[in-house]
C-alpha atoms as a PDB file:
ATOM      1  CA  UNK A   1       2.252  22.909   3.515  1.00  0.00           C
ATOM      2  CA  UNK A   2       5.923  23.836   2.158  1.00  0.00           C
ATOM      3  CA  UNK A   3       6.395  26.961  -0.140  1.00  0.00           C
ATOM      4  CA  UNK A   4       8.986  27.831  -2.344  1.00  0.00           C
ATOM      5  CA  UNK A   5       9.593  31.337  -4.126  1.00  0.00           C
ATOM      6  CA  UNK A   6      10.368  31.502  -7.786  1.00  0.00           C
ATOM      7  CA  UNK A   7      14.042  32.021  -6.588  1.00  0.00           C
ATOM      8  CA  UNK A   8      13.861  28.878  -4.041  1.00  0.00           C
ATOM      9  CA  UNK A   9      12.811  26.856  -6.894  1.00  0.00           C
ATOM     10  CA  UNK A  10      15.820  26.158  -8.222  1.00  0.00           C
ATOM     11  CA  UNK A  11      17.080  23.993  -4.757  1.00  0.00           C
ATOM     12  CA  UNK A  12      15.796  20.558  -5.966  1.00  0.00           C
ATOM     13  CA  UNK A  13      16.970  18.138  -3.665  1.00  0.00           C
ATOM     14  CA  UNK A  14      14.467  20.080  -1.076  1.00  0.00           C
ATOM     15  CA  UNK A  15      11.872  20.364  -3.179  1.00  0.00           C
ATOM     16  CA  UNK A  16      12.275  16.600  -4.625  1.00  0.00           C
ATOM     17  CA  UNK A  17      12.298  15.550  -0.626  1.00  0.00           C
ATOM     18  CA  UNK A  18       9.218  17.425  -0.058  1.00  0.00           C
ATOM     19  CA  UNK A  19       7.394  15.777  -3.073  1.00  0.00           C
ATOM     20  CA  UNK A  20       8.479  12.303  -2.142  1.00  0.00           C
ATOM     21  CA  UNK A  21       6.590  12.586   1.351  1.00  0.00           C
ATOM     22  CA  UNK A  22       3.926  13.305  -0.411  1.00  0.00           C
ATOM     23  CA  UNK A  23       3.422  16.881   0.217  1.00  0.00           C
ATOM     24  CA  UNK A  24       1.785  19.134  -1.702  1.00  0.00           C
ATOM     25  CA  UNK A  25       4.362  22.270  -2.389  1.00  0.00           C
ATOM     26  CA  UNK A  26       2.960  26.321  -3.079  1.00  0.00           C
ATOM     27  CA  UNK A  27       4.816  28.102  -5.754  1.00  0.00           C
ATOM     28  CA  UNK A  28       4.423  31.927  -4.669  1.00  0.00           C
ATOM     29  CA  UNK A  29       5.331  34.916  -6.403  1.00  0.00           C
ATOM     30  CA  UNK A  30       6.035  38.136  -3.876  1.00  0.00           C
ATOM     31  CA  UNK A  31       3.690  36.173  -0.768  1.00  0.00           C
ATOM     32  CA  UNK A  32       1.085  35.067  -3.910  1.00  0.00           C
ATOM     33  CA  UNK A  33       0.718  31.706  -4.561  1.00  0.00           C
ATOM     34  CA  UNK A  34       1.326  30.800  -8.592  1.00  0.00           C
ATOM     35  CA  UNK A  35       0.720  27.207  -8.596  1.00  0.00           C
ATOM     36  CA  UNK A  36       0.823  24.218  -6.380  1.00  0.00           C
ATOM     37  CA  UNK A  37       2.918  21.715  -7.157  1.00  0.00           C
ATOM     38  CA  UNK A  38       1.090  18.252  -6.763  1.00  0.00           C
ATOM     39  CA  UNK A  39       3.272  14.540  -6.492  1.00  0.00           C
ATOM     40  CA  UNK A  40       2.287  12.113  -8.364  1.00  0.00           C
ATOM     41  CA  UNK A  41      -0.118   9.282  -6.791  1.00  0.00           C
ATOM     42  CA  UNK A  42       1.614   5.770  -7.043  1.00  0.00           C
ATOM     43  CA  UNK A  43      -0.408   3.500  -9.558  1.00  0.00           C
ATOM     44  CA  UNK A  44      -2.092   0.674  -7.326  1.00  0.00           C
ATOM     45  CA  UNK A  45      -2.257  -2.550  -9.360  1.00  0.00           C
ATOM     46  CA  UNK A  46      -5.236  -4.393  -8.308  1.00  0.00           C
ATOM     47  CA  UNK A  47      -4.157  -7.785  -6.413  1.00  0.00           C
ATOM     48  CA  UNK A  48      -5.261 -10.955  -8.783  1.00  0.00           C
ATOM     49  CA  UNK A  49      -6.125 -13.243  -6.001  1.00  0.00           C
ATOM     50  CA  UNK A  50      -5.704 -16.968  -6.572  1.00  0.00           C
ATOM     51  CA  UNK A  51      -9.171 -19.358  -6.870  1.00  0.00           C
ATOM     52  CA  UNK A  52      -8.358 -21.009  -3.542  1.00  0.00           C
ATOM     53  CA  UNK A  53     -12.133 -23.116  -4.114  1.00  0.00           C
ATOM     54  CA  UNK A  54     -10.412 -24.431  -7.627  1.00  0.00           C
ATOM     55  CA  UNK A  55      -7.044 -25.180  -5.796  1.00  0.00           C
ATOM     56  CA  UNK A  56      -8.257 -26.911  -3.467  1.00  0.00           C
ATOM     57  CA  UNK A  57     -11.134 -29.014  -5.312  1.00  0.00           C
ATOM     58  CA  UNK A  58      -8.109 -30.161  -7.802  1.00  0.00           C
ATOM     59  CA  UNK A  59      -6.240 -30.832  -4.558  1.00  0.00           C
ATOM     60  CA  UNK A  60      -8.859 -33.112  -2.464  1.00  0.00           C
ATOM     61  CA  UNK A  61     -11.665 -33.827  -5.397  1.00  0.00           C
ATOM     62  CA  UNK A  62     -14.944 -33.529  -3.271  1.00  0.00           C
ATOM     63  CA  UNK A  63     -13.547 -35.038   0.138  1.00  0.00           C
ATOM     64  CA  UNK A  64     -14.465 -33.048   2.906  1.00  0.00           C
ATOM     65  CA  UNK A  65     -11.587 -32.990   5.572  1.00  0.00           C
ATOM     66  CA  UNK A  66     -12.145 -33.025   9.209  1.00  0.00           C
ATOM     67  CA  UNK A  67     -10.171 -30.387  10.390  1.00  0.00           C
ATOM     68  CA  UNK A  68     -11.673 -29.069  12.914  1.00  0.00           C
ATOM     69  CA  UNK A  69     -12.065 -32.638  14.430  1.00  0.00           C
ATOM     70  CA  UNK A  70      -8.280 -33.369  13.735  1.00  0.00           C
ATOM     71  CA  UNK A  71      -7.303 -30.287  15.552  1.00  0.00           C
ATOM     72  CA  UNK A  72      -9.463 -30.943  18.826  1.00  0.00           C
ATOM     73  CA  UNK A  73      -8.064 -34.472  19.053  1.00  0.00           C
ATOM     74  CA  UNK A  74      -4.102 -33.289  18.474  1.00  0.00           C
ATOM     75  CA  UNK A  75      -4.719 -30.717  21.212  1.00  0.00           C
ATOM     76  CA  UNK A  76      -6.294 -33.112  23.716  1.00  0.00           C
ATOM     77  CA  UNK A  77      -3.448 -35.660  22.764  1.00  0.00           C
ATOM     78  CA  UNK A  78      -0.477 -32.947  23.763  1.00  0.00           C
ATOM     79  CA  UNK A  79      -2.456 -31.593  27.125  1.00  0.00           C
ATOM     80  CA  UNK A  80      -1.152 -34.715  28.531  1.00  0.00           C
END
């Protein structure tokens, strides 16, 4: 974990570096640590996933499509 001195404090750009990684940066006093200076978590939006059963019932209505069996039959078609 990086520390900075009350003195050291005043060289931003390293101490702005450190906090972007993400570290966590001691504040010390004479070999005493003051404080810790914490960075700030990025805010996580939670992901709004689409209704993929609605999407595809307005889509194809109640048809059930043979996928699987259209996929086996392509395949066998470009073997040969």
């Amino acid at each position: 974990m990086p520390s900075v001195n009350l003195r050291e404090l005043r060289n931003t750009p390293q101490l702005l570096a450190w906090l972007e990684a993400g570290e966590v940066v001691e504040l010390r006093k004479r070999d005493r640590i003051v404080a810790r200076i914490v960075p700030e978590s990025p805010r996580i939006e939670p992901v709004v996933w689409p209704d993929f059963k609605a999407r595809a019932k307005a889509n194809f209505g109640d048809r059930i499509l043979p996928g699987a069996d259209l996929l086996i039959e392509e395949r066998e078609r470009s073997r040969y």
